[in-house]
PDB file of N, CA and C in Angstrom:
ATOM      1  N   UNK A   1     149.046 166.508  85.835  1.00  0.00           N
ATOM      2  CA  UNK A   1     149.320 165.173  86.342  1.00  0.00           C
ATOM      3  C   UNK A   1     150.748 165.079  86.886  1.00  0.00           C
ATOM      4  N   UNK A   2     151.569 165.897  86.196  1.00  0.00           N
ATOM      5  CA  UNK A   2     153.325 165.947  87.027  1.00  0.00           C
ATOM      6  C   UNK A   2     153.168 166.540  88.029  1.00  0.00           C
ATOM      7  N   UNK A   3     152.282 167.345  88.210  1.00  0.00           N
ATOM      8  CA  UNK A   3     152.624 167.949  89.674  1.00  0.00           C
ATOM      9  C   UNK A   3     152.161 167.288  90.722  1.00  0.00           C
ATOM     10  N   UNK A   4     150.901 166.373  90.394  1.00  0.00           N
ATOM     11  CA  UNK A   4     150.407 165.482  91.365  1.00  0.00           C
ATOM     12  C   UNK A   4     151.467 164.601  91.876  1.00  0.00           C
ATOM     13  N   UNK A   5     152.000 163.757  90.730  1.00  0.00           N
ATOM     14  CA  UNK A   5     153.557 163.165  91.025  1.00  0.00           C
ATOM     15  C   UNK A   5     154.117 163.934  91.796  1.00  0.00           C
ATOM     16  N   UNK A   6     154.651 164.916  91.673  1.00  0.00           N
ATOM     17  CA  UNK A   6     155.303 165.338  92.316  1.00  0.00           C
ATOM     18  C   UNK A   6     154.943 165.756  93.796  1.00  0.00           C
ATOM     19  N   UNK A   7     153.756 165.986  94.032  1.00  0.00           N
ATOM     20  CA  UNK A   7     153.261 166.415  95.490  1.00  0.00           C
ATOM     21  C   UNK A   7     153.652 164.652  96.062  1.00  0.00           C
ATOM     22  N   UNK A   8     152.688 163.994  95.785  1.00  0.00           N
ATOM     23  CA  UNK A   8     152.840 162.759  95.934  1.00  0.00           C
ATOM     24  C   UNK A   8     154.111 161.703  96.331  1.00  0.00           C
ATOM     25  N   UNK A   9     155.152 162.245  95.196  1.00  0.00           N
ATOM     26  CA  UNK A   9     156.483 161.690  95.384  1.00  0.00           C
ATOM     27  C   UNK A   9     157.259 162.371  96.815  1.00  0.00           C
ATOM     28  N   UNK A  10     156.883 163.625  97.271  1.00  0.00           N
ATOM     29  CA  UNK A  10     157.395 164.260  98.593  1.00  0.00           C
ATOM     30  C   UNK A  10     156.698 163.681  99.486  1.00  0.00           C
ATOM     31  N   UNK A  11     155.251 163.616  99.517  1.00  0.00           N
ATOM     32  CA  UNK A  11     154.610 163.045 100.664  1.00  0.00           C
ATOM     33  C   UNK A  11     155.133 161.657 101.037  1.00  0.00           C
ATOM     34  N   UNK A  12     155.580 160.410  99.788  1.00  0.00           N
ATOM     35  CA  UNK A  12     155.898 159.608 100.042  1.00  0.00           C
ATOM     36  C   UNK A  12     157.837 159.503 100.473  1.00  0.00           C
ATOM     37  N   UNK A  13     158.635 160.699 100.166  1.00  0.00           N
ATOM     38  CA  UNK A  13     159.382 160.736 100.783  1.00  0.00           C
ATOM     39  C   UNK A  13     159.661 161.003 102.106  1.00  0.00           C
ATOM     40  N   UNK A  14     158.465 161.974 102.638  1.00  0.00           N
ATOM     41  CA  UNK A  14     158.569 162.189 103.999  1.00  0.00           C
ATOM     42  C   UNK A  14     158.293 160.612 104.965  1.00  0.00           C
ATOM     43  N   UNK A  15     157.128 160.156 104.435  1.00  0.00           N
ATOM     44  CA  UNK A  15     156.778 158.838 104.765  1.00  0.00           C
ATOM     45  C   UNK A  15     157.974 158.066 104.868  1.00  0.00           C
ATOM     46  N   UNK A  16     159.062 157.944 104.049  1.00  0.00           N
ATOM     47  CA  UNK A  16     159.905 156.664 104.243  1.00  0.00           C
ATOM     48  C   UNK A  16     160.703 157.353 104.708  1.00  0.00           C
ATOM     49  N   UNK A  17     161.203 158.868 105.505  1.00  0.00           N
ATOM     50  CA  UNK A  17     162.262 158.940 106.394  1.00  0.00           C
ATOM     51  C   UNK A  17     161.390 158.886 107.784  1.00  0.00           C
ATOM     52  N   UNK A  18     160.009 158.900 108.144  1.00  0.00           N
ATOM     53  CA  UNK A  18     159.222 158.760 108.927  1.00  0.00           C
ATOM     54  C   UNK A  18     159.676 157.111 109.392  1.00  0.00           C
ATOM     55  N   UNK A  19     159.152 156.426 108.451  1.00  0.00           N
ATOM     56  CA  UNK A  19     159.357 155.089 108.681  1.00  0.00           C
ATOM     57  C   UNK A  19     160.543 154.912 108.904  1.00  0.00           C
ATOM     58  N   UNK A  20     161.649 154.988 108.129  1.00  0.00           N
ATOM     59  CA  UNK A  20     162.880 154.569 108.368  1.00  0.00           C
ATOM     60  C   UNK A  20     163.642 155.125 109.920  1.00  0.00           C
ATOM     61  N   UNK A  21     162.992 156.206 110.440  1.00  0.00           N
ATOM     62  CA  UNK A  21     163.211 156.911 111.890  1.00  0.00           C
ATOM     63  C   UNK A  21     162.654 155.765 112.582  1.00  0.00           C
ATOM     64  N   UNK A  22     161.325 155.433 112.855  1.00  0.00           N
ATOM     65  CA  UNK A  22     160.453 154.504 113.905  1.00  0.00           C
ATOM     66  C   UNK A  22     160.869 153.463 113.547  1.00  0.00           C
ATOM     67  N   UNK A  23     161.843 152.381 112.310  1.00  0.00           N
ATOM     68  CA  UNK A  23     162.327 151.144 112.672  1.00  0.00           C
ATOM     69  C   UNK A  23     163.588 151.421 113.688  1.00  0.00           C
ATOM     70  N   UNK A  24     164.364 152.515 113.342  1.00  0.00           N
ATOM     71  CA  UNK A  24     165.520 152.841 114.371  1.00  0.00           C
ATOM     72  C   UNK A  24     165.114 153.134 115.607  1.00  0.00           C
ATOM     73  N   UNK A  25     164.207 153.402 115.767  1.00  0.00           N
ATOM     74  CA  UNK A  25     164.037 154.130 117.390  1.00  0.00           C
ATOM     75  C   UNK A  25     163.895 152.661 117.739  1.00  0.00           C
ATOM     76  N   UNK A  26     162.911 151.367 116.855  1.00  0.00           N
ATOM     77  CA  UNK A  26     162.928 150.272 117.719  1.00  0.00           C
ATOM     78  C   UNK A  26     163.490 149.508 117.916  1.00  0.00           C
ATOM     79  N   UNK A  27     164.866 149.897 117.404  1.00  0.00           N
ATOM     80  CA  UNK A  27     166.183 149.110 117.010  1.00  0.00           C
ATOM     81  C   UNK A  27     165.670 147.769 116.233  1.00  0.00           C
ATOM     82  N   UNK A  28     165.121 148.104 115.034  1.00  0.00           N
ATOM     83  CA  UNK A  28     164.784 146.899 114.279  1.00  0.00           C
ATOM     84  C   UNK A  28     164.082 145.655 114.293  1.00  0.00           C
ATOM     85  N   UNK A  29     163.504 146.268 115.404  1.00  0.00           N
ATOM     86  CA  UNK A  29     162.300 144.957 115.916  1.00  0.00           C
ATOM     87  C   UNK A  29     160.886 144.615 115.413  1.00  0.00           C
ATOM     88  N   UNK A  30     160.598 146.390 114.767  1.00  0.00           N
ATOM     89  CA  UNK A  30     159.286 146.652 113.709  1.00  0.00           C
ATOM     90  C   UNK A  30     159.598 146.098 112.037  1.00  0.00           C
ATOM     91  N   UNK A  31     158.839 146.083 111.695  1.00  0.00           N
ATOM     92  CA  UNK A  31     158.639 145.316 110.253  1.00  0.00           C
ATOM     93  C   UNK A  31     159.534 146.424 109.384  1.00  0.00           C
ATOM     94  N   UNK A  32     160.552 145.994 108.714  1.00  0.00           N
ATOM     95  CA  UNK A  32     160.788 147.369 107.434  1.00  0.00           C
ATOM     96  C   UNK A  32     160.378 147.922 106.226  1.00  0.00           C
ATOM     97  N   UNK A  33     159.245 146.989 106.352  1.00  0.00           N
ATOM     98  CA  UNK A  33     158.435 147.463 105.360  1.00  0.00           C
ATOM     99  C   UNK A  33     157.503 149.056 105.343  1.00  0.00           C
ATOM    100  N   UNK A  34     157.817 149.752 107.066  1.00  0.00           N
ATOM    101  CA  UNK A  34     157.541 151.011 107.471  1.00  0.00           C
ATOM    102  C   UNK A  34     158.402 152.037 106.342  1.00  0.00           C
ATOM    103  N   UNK A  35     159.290 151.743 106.057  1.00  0.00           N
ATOM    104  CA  UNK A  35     160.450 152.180 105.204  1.00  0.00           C
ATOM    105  C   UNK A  35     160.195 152.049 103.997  1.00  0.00           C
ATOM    106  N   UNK A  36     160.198 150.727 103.462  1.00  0.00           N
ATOM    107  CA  UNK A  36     160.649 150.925 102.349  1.00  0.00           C
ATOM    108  C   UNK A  36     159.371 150.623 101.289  1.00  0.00           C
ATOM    109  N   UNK A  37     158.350 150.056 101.158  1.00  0.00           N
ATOM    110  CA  UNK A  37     157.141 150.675 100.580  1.00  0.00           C
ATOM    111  C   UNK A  37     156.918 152.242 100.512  1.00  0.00           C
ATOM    112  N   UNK A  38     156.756 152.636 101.091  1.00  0.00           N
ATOM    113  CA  UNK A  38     156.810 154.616 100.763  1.00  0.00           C
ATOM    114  C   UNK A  38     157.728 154.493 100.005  1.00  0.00           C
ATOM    115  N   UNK A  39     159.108 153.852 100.164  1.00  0.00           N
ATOM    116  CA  UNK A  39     159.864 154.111  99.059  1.00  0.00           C
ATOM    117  C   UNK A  39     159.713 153.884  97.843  1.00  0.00           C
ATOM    118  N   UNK A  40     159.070 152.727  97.941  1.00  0.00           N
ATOM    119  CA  UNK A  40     159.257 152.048  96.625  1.00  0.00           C
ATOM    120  C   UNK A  40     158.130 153.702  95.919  1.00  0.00           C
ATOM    121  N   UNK A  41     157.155 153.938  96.250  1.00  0.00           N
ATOM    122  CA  UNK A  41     156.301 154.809  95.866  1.00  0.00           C
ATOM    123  C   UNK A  41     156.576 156.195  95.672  1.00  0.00           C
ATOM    124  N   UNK A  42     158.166 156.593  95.940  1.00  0.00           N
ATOM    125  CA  UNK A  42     158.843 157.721  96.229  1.00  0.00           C
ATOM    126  C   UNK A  42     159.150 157.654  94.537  1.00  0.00           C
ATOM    127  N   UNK A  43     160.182 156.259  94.657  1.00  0.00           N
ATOM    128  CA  UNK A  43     160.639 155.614  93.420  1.00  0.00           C
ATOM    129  C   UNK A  43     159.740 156.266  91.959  1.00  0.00           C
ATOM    130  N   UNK A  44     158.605 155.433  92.282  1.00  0.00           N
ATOM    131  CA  UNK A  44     157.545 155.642  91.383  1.00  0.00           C
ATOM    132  C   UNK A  44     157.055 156.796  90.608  1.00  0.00           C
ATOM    133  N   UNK A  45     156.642 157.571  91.974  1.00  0.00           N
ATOM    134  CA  UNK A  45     156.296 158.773  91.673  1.00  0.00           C
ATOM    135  C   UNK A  45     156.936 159.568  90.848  1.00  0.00           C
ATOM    136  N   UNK A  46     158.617 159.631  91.551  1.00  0.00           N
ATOM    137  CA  UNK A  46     159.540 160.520  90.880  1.00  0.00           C
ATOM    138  C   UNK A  46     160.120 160.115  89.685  1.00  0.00           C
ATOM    139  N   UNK A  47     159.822 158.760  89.459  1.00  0.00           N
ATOM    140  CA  UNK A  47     160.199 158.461  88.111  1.00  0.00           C
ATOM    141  C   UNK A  47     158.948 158.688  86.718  1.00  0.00           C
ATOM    142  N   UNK A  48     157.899 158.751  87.618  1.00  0.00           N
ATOM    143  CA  UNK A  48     157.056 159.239  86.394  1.00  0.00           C
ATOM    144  C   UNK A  48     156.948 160.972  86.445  1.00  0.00           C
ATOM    145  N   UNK A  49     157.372 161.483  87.289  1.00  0.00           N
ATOM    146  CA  UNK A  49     157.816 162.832  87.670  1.00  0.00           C
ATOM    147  C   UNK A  49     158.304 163.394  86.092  1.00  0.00           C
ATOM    148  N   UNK A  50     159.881 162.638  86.571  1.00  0.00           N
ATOM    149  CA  UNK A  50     160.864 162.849  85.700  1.00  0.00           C
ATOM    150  C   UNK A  50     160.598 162.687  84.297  1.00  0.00           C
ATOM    151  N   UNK A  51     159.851 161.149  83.128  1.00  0.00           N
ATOM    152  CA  UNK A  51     159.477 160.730  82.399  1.00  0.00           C
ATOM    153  C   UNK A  51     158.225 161.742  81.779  1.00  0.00           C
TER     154      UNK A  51
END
């Protein structure tokens, strides 16, 4: 189950520098929630990673 976290917690890190790239390219005109949900799930992951 940690390693799932852990696959999981990367996929969702790639996701929020994904997102956080495409609000910049639109100079902030897209929702930031592209960003920072993956994060919050980055968060998550790696904290039950860690735990």
């Amino acid at each position: 189950m940690k390693k799932a976290a852990l696959v999981m917690g990367i996929i969702f890190l790639i996701l929020t520098f994904t997102g956080g790239g495409y609000v910049l390219i639109n100079h902030g005109q897209v929702n930031a929630g592209y960003a920072v949900i993956p994060g919050l799930w980055t968060m998550i992951c790696f904290g039950y990673y860690r735990k």
